[in-house]
C-alpha atoms as a PDB file:
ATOM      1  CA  UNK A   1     239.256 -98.524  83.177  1.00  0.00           C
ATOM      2  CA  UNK A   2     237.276 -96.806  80.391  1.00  0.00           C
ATOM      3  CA  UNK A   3     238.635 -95.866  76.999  1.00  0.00           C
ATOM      4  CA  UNK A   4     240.636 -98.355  74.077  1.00  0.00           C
ATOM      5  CA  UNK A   5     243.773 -99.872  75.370  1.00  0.00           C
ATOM      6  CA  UNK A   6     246.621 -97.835  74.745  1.00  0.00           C
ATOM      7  CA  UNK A   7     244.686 -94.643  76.025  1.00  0.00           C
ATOM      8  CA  UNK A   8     244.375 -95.485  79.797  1.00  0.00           C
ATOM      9  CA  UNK A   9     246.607 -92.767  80.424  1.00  0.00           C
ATOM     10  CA  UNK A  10     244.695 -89.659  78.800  1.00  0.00           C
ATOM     11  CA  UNK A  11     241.251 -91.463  80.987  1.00  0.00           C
ATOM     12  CA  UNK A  12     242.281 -91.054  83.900  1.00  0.00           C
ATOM     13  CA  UNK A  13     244.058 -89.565  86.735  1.00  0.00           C
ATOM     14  CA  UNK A  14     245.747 -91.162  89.688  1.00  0.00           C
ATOM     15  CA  UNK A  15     245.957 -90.287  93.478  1.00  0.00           C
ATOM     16  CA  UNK A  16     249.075 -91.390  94.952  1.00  0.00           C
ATOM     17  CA  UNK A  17     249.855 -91.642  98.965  1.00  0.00           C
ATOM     18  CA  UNK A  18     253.534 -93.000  99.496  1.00  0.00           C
ATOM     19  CA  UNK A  19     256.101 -92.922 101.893  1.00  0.00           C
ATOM     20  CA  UNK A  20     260.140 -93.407 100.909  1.00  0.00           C
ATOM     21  CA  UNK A  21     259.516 -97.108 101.663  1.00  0.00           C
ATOM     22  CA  UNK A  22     256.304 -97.750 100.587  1.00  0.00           C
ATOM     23  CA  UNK A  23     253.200 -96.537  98.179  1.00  0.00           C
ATOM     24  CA  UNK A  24     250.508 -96.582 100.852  1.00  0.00           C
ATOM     25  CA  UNK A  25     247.381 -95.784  98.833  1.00  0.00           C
ATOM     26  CA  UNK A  26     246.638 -95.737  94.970  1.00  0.00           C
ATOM     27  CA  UNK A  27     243.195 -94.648  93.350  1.00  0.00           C
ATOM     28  CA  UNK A  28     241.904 -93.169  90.407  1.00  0.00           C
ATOM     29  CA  UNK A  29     240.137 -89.785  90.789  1.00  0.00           C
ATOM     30  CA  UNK A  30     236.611 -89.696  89.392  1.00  0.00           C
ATOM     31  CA  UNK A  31     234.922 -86.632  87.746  1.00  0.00           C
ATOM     32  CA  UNK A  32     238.130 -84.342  87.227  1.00  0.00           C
ATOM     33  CA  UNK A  33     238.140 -83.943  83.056  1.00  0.00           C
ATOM     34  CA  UNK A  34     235.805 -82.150  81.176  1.00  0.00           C
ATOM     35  CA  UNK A  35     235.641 -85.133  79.082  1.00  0.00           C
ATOM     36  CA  UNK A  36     234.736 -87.698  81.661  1.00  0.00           C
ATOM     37  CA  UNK A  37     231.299 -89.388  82.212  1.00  0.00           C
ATOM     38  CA  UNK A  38     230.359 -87.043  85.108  1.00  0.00           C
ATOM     39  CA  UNK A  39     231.357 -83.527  83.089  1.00  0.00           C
ATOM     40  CA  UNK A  40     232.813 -81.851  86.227  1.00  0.00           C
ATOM     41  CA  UNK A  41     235.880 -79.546  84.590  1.00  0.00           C
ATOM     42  CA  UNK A  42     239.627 -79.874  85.820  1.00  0.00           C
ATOM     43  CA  UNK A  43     240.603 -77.332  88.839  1.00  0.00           C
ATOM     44  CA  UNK A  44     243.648 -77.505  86.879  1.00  0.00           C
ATOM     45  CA  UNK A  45     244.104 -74.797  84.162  1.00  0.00           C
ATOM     46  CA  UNK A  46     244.034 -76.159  80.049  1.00  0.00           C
ATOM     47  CA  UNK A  47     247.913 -74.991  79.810  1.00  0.00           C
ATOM     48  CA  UNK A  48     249.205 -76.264  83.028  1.00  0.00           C
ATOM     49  CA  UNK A  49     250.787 -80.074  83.052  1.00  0.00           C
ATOM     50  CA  UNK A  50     250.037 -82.956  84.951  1.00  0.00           C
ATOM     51  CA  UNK A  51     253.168 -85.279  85.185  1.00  0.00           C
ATOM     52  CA  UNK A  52     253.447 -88.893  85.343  1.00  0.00           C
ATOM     53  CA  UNK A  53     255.877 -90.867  85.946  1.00  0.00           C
ATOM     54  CA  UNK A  54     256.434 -94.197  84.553  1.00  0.00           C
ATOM     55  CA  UNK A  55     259.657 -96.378  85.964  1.00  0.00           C
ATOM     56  CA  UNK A  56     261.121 -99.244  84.178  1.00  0.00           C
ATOM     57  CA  UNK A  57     262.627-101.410  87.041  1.00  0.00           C
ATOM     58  CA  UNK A  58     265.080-104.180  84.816  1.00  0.00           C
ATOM     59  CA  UNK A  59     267.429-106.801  85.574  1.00  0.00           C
ATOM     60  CA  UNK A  60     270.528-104.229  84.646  1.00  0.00           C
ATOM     61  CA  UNK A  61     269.054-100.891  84.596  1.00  0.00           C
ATOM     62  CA  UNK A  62     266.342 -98.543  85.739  1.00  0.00           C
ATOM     63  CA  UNK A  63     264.777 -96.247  83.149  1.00  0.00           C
ATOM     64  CA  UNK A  64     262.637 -93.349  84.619  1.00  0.00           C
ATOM     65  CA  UNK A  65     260.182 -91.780  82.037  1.00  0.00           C
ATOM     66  CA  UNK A  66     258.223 -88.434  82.919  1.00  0.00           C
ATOM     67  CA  UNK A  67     255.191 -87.661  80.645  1.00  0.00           C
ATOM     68  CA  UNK A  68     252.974 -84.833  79.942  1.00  0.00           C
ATOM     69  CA  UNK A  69     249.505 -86.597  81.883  1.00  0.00           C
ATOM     70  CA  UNK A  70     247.618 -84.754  79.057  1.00  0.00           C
ATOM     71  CA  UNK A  71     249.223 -85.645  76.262  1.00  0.00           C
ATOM     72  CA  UNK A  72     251.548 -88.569  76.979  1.00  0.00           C
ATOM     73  CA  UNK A  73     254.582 -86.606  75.681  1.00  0.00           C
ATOM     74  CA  UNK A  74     257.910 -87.629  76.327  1.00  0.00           C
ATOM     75  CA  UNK A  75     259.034 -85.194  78.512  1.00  0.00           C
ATOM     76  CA  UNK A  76     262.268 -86.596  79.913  1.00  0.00           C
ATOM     77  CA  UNK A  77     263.981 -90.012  80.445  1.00  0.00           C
ATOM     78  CA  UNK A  78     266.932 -90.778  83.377  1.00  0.00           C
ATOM     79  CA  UNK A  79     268.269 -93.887  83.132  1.00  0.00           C
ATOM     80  CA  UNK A  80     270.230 -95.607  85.968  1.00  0.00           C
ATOM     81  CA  UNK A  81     272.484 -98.860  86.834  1.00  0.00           C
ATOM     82  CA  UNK A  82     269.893-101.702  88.730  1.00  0.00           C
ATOM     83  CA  UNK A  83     272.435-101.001  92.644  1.00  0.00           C
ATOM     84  CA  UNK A  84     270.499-105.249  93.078  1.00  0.00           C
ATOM     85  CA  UNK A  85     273.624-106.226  90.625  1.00  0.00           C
ATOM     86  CA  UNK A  86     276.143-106.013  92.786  1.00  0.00           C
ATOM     87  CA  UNK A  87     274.011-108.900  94.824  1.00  0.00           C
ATOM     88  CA  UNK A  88     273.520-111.107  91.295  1.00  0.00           C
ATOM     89  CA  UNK A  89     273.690-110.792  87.910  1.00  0.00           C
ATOM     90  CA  UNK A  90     270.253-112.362  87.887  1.00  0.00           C
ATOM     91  CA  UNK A  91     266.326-112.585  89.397  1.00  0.00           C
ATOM     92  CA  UNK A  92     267.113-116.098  90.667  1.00  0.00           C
ATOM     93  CA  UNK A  93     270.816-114.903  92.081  1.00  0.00           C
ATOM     94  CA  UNK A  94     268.915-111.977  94.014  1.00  0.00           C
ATOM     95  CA  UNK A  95     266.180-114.398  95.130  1.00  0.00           C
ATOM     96  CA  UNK A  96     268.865-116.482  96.676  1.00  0.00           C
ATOM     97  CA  UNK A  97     270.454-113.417  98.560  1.00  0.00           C
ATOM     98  CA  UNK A  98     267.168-112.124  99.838  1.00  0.00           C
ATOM     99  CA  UNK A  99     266.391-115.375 101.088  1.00  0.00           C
ATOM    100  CA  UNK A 100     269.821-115.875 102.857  1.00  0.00           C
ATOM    101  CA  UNK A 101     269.793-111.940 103.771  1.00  0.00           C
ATOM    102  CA  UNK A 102     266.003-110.728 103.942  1.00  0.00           C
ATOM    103  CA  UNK A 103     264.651-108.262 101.361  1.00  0.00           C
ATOM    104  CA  UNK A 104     265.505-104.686 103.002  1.00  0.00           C
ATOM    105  CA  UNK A 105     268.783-104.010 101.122  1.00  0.00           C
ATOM    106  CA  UNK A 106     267.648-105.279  97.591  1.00  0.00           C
ATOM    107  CA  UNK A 107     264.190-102.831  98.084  1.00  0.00           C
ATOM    108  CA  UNK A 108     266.229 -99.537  99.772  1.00  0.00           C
ATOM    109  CA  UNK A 109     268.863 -99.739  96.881  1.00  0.00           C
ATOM    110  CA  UNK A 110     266.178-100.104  94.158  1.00  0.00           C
ATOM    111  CA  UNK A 111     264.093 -97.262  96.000  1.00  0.00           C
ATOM    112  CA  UNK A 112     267.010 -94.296  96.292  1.00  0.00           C
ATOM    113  CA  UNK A 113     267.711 -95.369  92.933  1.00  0.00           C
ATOM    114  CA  UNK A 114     264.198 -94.477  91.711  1.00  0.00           C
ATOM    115  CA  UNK A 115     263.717 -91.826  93.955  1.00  0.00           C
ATOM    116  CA  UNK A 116     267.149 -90.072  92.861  1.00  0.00           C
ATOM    117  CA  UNK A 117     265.751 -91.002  88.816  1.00  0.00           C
ATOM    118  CA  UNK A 118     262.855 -88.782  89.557  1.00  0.00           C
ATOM    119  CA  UNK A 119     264.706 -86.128  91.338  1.00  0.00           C
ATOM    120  CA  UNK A 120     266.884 -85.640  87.832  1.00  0.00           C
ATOM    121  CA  UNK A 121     263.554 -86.237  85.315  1.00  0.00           C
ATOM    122  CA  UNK A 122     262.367 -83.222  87.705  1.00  0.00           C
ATOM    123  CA  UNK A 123     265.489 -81.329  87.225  1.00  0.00           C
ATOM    124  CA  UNK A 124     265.196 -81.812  83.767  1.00  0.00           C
ATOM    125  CA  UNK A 125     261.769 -80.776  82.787  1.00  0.00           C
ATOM    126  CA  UNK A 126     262.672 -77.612  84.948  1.00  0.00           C
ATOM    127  CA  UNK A 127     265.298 -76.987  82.457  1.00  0.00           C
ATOM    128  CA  UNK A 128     263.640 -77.354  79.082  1.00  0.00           C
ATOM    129  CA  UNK A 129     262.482 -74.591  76.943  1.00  0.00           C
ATOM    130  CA  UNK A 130     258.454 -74.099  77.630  1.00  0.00           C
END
């Protein structure tokens, strides 16, 4: 990645292929900022927004953040209960289950959880004042 660390974000942009179960391809897109090394402008307009979301998967909880791709700006943040507690209250409890129990239910819980966190950031951002 080009650029200081810390600015990775404002460097680059990101193509993302996924399914509900699964992210099935993840590049970076080369030559899309006026500022990058090959000069080709943005089909995107200076005033539009490109969002990004970044998802804080914890032991307890899961904190969505969606950010201005631009800027970085804090656009909105969802925060949710981790649904793996109910299975243990830690890694090496839900390790156990998952080997007794196989890894489906730990992943779909954690993956409506995070889908349903970036369904509300969505909501959100539609809300706020321009």
């Amino acid at each position: 990645m080009a650029g200081e660390a810390g600015d990775w974000g404002k460097k680059s942009e990101w193509q993302v292929a996924y399914t509900d179960e699964e992210i099935l391809d993840l590049r970076p897109i080369v030559g899309v900022h006026e500022d990058s090394v090959h000069g080709v402008k943005s089909s995107v307009e200076k005033g539009d927004c490109i969002f990004t979301a970044a998802i804080d998967l914890g032991t307890t909880t899961i904190v969505g953040y969606l950010l201005d791709g631009r800027t970085g700006e804090n656009l909105a943040v969802e925060s949710r209960m981790n649904p793996q507690m109910q299975y243990g209250g830690d890694v090496i409890q839900r390790a156990n289950y998952a080997l007794e129990h196989g890894t489906e239910t730990l992943s779909k819980g954690v993956q409506k959880t995070i889908n349903k966190i970036l369904e509300s950031l969505i909501v959100k951002t539609q809300k706020a004042p321009k």
